[in-house]
Structures are given as C-alpha cells and as structure tokens.
Protein backbone atom coordinates (compact mmCIF):
# COMPACT_ATOMS: atom_id res chain seq x y z
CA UNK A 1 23.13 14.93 0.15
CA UNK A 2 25.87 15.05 2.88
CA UNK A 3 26.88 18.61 1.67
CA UNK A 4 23.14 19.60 1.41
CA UNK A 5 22.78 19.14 5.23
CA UNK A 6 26.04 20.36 6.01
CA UNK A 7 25.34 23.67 4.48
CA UNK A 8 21.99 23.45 6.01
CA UNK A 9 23.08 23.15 9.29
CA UNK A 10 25.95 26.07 8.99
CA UNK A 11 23.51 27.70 7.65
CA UNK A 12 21.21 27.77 10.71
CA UNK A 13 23.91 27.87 13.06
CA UNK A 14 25.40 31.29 11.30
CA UNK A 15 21.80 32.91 11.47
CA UNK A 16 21.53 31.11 14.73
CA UNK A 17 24.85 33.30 15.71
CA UNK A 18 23.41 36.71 14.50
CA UNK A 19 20.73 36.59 15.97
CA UNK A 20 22.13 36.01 19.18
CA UNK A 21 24.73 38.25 18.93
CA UNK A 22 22.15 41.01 18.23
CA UNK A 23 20.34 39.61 20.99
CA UNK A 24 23.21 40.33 23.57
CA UNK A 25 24.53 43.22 22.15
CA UNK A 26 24.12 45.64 24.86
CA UNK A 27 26.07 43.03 26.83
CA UNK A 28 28.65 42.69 24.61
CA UNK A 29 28.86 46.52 23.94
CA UNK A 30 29.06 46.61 28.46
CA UNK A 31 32.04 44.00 27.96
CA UNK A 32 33.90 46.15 25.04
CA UNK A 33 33.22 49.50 26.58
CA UNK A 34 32.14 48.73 30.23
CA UNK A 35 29.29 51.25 29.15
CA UNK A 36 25.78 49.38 30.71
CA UNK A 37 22.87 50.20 28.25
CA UNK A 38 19.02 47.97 28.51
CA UNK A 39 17.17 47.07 25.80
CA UNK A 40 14.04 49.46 27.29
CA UNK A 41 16.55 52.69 26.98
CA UNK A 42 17.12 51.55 23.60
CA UNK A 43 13.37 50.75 22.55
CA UNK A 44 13.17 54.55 23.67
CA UNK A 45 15.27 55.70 21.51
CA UNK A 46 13.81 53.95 18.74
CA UNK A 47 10.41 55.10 19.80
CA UNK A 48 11.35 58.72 19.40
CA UNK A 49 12.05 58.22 16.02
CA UNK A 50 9.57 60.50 13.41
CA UNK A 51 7.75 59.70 10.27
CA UNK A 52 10.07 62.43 8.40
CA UNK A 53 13.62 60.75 9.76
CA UNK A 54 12.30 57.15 8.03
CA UNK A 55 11.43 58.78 5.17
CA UNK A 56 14.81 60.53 4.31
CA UNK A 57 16.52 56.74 5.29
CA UNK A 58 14.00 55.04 2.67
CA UNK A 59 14.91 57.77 0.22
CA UNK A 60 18.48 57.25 0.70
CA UNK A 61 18.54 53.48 1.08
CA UNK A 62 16.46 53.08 -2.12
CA UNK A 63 19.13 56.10 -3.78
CA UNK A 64 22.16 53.73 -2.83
CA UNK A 65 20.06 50.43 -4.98
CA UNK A 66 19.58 52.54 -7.62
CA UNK A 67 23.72 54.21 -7.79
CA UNK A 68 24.99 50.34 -7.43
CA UNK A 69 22.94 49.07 -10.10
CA UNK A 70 25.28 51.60 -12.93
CA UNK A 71 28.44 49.17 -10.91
CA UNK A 72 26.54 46.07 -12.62
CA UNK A 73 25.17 47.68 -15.81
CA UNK A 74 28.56 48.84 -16.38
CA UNK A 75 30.63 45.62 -15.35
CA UNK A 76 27.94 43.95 -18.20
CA UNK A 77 27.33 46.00 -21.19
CA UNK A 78 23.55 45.69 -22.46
CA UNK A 79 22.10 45.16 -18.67
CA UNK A 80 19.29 47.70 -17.60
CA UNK A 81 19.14 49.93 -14.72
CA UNK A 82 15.74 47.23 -13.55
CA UNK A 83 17.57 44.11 -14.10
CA UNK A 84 20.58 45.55 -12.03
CA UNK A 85 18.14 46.01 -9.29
CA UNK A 86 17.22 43.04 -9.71
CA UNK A 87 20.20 41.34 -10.09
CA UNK A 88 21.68 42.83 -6.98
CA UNK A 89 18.25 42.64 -4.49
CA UNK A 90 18.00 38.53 -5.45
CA UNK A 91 21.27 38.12 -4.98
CA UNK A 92 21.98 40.44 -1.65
CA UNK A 93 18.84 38.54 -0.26
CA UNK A 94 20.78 35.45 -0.92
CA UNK A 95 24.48 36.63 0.72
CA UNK A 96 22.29 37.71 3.78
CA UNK A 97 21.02 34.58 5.02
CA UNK A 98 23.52 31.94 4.01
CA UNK A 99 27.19 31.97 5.68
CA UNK A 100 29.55 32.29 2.44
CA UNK A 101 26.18 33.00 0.62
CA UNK A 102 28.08 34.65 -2.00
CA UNK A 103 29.03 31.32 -4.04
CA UNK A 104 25.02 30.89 -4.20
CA UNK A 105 24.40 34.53 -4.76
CA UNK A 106 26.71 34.39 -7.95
CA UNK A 107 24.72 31.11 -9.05
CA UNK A 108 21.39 33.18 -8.88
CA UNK A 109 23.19 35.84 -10.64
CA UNK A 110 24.00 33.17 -13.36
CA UNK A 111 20.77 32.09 -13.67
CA UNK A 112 19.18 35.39 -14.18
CA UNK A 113 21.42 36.25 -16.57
CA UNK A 114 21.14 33.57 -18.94
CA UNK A 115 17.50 34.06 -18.73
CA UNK A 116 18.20 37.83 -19.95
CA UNK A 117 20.21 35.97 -23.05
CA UNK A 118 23.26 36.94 -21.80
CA UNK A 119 26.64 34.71 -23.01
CA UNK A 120 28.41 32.64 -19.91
CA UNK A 121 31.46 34.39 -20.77
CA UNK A 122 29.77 38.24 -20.21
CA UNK A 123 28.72 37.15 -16.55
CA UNK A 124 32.37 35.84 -15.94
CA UNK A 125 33.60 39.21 -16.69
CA UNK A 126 30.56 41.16 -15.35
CA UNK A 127 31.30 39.39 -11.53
CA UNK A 128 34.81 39.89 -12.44
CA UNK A 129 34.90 43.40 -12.75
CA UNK A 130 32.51 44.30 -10.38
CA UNK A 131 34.43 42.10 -7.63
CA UNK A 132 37.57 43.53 -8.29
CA UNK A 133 35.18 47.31 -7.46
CA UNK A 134 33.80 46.38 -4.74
CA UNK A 135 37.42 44.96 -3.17
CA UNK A 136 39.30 48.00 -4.29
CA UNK A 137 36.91 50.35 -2.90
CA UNK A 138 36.28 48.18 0.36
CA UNK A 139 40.55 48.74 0.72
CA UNK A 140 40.50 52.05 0.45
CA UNK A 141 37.70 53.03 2.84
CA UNK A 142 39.46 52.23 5.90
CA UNK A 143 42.42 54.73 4.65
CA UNK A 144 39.64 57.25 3.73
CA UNK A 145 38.46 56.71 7.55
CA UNK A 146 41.66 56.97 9.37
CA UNK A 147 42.42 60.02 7.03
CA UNK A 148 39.33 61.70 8.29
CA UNK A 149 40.10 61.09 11.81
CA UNK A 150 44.07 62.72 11.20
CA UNK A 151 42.75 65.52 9.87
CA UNK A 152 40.14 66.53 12.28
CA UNK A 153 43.01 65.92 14.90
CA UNK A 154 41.50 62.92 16.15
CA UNK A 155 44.82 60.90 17.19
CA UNK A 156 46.13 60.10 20.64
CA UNK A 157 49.46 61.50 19.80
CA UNK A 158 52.13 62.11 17.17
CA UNK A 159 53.18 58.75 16.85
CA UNK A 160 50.34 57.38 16.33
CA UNK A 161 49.28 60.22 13.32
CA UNK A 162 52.24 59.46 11.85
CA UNK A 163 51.43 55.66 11.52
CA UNK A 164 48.05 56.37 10.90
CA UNK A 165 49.24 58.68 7.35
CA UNK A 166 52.23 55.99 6.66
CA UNK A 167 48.95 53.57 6.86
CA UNK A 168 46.75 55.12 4.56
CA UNK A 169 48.87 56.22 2.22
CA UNK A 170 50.14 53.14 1.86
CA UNK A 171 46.72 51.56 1.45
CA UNK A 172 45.99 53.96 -1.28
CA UNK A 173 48.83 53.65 -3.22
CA UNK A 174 48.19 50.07 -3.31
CA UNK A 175 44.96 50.13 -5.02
CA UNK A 176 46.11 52.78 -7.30
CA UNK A 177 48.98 50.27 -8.49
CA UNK A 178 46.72 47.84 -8.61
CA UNK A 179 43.85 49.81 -10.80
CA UNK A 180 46.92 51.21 -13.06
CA UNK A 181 47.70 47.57 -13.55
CA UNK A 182 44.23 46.39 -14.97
CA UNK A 183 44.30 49.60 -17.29
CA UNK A 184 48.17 50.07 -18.14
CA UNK A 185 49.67 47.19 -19.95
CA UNK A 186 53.57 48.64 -18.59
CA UNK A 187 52.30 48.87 -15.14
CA UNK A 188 50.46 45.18 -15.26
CA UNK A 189 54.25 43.71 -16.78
CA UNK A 190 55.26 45.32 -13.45
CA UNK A 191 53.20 44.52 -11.00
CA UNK A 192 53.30 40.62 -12.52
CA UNK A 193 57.03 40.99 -11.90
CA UNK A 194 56.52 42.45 -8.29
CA UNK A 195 54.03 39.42 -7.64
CA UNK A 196 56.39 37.09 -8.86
CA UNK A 197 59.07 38.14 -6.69
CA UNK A 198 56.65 38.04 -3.20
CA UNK A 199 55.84 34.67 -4.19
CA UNK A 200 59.72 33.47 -4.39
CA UNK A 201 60.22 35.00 -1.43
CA UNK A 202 57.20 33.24 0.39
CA UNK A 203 58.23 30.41 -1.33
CA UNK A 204 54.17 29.89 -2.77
CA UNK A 205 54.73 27.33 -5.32
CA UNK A 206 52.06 29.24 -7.96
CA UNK A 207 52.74 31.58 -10.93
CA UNK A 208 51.30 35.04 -9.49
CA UNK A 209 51.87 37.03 -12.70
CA UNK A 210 50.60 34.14 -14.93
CA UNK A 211 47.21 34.50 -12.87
CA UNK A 212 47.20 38.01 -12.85
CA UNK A 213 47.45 38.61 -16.58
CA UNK A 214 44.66 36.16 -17.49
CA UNK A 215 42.38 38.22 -14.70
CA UNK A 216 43.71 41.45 -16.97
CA UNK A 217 42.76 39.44 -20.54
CA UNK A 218 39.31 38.91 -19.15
CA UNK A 219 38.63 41.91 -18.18
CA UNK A 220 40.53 44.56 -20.24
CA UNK A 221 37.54 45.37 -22.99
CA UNK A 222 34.80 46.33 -19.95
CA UNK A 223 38.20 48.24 -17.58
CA UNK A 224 39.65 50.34 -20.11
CA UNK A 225 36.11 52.00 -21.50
CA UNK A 226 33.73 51.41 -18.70
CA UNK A 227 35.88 52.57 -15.45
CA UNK A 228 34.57 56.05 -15.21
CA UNK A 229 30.86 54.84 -14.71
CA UNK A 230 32.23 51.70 -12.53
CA UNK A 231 34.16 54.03 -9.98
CA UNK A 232 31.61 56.48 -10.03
CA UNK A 233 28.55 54.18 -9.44
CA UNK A 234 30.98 52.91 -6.18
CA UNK A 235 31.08 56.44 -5.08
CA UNK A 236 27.60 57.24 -5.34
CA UNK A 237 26.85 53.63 -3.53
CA UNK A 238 28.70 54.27 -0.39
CA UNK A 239 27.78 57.76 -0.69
CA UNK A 240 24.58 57.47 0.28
CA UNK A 241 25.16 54.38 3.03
CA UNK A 242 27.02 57.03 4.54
CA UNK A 243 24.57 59.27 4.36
CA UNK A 244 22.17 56.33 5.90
CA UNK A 245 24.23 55.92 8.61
CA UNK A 246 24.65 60.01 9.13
CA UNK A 247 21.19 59.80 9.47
CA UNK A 248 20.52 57.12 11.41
CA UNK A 249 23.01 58.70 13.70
CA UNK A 250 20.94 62.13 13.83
CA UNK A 251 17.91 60.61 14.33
CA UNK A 252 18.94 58.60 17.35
CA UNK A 253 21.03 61.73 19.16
CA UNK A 254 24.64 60.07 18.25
CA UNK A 255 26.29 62.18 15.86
CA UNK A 256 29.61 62.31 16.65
CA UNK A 257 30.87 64.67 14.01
CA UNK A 258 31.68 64.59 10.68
CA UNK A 259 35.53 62.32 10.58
CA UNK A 260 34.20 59.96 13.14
CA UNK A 261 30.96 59.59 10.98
CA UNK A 262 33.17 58.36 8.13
CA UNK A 263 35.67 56.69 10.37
CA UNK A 264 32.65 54.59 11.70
CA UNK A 265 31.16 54.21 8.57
CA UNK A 266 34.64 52.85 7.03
CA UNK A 267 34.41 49.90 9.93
CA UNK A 268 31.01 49.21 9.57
CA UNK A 269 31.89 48.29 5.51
CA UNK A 270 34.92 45.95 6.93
CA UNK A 271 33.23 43.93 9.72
CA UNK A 272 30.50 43.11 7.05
CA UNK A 273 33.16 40.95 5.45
CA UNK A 274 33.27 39.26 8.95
CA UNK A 275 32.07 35.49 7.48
CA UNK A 276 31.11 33.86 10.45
CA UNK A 277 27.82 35.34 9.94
CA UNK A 278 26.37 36.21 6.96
CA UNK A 279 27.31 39.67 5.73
CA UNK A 280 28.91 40.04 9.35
CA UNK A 281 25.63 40.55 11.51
CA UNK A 282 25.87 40.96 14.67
CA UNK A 283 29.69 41.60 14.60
CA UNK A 284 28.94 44.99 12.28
CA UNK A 285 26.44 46.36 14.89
CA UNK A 286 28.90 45.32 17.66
CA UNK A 287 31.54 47.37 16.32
CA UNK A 288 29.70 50.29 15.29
CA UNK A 289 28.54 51.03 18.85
CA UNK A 290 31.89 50.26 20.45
CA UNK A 291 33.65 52.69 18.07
CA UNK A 292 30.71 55.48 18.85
CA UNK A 293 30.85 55.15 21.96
CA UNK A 294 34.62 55.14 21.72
CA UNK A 295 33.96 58.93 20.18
CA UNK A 296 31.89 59.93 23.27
CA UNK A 297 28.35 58.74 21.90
CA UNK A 298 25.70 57.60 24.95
CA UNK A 299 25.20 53.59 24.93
CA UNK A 300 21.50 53.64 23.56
CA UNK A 301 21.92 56.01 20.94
CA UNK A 302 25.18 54.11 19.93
CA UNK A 303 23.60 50.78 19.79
CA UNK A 304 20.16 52.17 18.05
CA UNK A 305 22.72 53.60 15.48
CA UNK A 306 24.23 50.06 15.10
CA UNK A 307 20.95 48.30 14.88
CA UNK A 308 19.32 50.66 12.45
CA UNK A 309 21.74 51.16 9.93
CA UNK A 310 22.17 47.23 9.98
CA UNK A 311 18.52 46.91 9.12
CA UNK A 312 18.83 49.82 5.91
CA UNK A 313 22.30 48.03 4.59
CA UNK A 314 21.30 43.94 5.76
CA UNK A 315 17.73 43.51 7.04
CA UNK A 316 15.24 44.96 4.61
CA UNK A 317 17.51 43.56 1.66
CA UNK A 318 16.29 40.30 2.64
CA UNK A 319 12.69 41.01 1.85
CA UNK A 320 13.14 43.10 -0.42
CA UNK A 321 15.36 40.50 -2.38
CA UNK A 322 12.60 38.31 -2.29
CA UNK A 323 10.43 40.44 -4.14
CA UNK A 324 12.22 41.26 -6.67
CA UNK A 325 13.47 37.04 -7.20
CA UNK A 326 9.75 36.54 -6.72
CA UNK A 327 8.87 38.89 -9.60
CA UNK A 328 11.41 37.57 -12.01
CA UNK A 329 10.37 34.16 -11.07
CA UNK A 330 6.45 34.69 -11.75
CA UNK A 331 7.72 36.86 -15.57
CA UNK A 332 10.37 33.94 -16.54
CA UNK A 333 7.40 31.48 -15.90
CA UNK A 334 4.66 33.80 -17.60
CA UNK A 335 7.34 34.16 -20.57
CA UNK A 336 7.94 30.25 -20.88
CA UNK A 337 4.03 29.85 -21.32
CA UNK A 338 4.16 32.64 -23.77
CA UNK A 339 6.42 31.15 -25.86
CA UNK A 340 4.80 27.37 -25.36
CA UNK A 341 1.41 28.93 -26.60
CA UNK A 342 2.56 30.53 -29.74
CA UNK A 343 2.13 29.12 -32.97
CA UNK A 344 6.04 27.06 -34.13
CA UNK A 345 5.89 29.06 -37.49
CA UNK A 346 5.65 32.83 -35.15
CA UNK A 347 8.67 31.84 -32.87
CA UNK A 348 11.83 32.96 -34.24
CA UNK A 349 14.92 30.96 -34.46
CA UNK A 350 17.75 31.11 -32.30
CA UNK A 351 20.88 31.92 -34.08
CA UNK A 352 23.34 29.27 -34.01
C-alpha cells in the first residue's frame, strides 16, 4: 500500500512538473535565450494555423503509428499490424502519464499479449528486441544531427567540426559494433571480451560478457531473420516525426532549414528520455525552442513549434491510448462472455 501511494504521489508531482514547466515556458525559453515571447503572440501563431496544415500533421502522425507497429510485429512473429497499434497506443498512453511509466507500460503490454495467446517467453524477446531498436536508433540520431549541421557548415569553427565528426563517428561505429554483435557470433566473442576488460578496469564486480551473451541467446532467432523489417520500420517511424516536426515548423513560420530541422529533431528524441517527467514534457518543448531560436527562429514561432510537435509525438497519444485499451478492454470482456455462453462440448481444448 506504501508503494501504491508513493507512486501515486510521484506520479502527480511529475505531471504536476510538466505541466508547469509548459506553463512557464516562454519564461524559461527568456532565461535560456534572453529572447521575451507572451503567451498572446503565441496563441497568434497558433491561431493562424489552417485546416490543410492539421490535416497533413494527422496524416503523418497517424503514418508514424502505423510504420512503428512493423518494429513490434517484427520483434514478435504472429502479431498483426492492429494489435501493434494497439499494443503501442495502450502502452504509450501509459509511459505518458506515469514518471518511469515504462515498467507499467510493459505490464499492459504483457497483459495484452497473453490475451492474444501469446507464450511469456515471445513477449520477453518481443520487448527485448524492440528495446534494444529503439536504444540503438535513439544513439545514433544525435550523430545523424550533428552530421547534418557539419555538413551544411553549421559549426562555430574548425575545432569544433572536427570534434563534432570525431563525435559522430564515434557514436556510429558504436552501434554498428554493437548490432554486428547481436548478429555475428565472432564479433559478439569480441565485444564480450571488450566488455569484460571495461569492467576490470572500472573495477564493476559483474560478468559483462556473461550478460551480454544470454541477451544474444534470447534474441538471436527474431535478430538474425527479422532485422531488415525491424530497422526499416525505425526508419520509417522517425521518418515521419520528422516530417511532423518539419511541418509543424512550416506551419508556424520557423523553418530553419533543412540540417537544423534534423539537428532539432535529433534533441527533441533525447530530452524525451528526460525521466523527471514522463516522456520528458516540458523539458522536450524547452529545448526545442531554445535550439530554434539558437538557429535564428522568432520566440513564438519557436515555442508554437515546441508545443505542437509535443502534442503530435506526447499529447494526443494519451487519448488516443485510451481508446484503443478501451476497445480491447470492451472485446476481451465480450470474448470471455462468448466463451462462458457456449455449450462445454463446442469449446475446444487447450493443448497441454
């Protein structure tokens, strides 16, 4: 019970946090860029807004649901495109209003699948693989964003472009050892070796490589014949929350061009791993707006950027979550009676 209200109150006091820090964000914005913007020059930005500009966003937001659920269908062989939906709108709804709401997302997640007669050990490897997606890909966005900004010239100096390439190179070779690793059984006896070593030198009293191969056992089968359609389902995902936020951007006047569009794009994905609130609200928008108008972007459009993308990638998945938990709710329940109503001799038996 003690943990009930403790996670109760955290709770409230992390949506209590968002929602000031959304609240004051044209403040904070003033004391990160000394840039003064009012909420009535941002309501005028928002009112200038069309029907046809929230039409392409729905299209797009509802395009990036769809591309994420062949992430889950492939990460759990025998899942439909509609239960990924599913899957992923219950459980997003979840993430976004508890502080660590993962752990209770991936409980949902549990549930549902079980209900869908899917095996315990199938789910392990399903949030398995599709963790160790979304944390590659969420590593090498910031090294696609600084890449971006080097090539359009975007760097103070030499120095600093030579960092910012040692950087991202670096980053990418990482997750390239790392993906080689889960596929290659030569480059996973390596990498367990490397691991191994860091950890003697830390001095971590744990067995790195031990932990590493058992990750690799669990999830070789779905890796090795399934990572086309998982990388490409992450590409086609972020894909089109880029384009979300490229729109958003257009629509409010703060397009800064195309490398800064990615380079704020590949912050806005980080600060959502900011825990202090769920899925980093607040601190997301905060960011955004700084880093626009970092790029030369006006206050109000920056911040009506900020604010609308975090309602396409964080706001309307809470509702829309809801729906779709409600609807698989009200069918398990219409199911169960099903089954209670027919006749013993017309249900068939459960294999054992």
């Amino acid at each position: 019970m003690k943990n009930k209200w403790l996670q109760i109150a955290l709770s409230v006091l992390s949506l209590g946090l968002a929602v000031l820090l959304v609240v004051y964000l044209p403040q904070i914005v003033r004391t990160l860029t000394g840039k003064p913007v009012s909420w009535a020059e941002i309501g005028a930005v928002f009112g200038a807004l069309g029907a046809g500009e929230i039409a392409i966003m729905t299209v797009l937001w509802l395009l990036s649901l769809l591309a994420y659920t062949f992430v889950l269908t492939n990460s759990l062989p025998g899942l439909n495109n509609l239960q990924g939906l599913t899957l992923n709108a219950a459980g997003s709804a979840v993430s976004n209003l508890l502080p660590f709401g993962g752990a209770v997302g991936v409980a949902l997640s549990f549930a549902m699948t079980k209900g869908w007669g899917f095996t315990n050990r199938a789910f392990v490897v399903m949030t398995l693989v599709s963790g160790i997606w979304n944390t590659l890909f969420r590593f090498v966005l910031p090294a696609v964003g600084i890449i971006a900004l080097l090539m359009a010239d975007e760097v103070p100096n030499p120095t600093v472009a030579q960092a910012g390439w040692t950087g991202a190179i670096s980053i990418l070779v990482l997750c390239a050892v790392v993906a080689a690793a889960l596929y290659w059984e030569r480059a996973a006896t390596l990498l367990g070796r490397a691991l191994d070593g860091l950890t003697r030198l830390l001095r971590l009293k744990l067995h790195a490589s031990a932990a590493f191969h058992r990750l690799r056992a669990d999830t070789a089968g779905v890796v090795r014949t399934r990572w086309p359609g998982l990388s490409l389902g992450m590409i086609f995902f972020l894909g089109f929350q880029w384009a979300i936020m490229a729109a958003c951007m257009q629509a409010t006047g703060a397009w800064p061009g195309l490398a800064e569009s990615i380079a704020v794009f590949a912050l806005s994905r980080v600060l959502t791993s900011a825990l202090i609130t769920p899925s980093g609200a607040g601190i997301m928008e905060s960011g955004v707006a700084a880093l626009l108008i970092a790029f030369g972007v006006q206050g109000s459009p920056a911040i009506a950027t900020a604010l609308l993308f975090g309602f396409w990638t964080y706001t309307i998945e809470i509702p829309f979550g809801g729906l779709a938990l409600g609807a698989w709710a009200l069918l398990r329940r219409r199911n169960g009676r099903d089954a209670d109503a027919e006749p013993p001799s017309t249900i068939s038996k459960a294999p054992s």
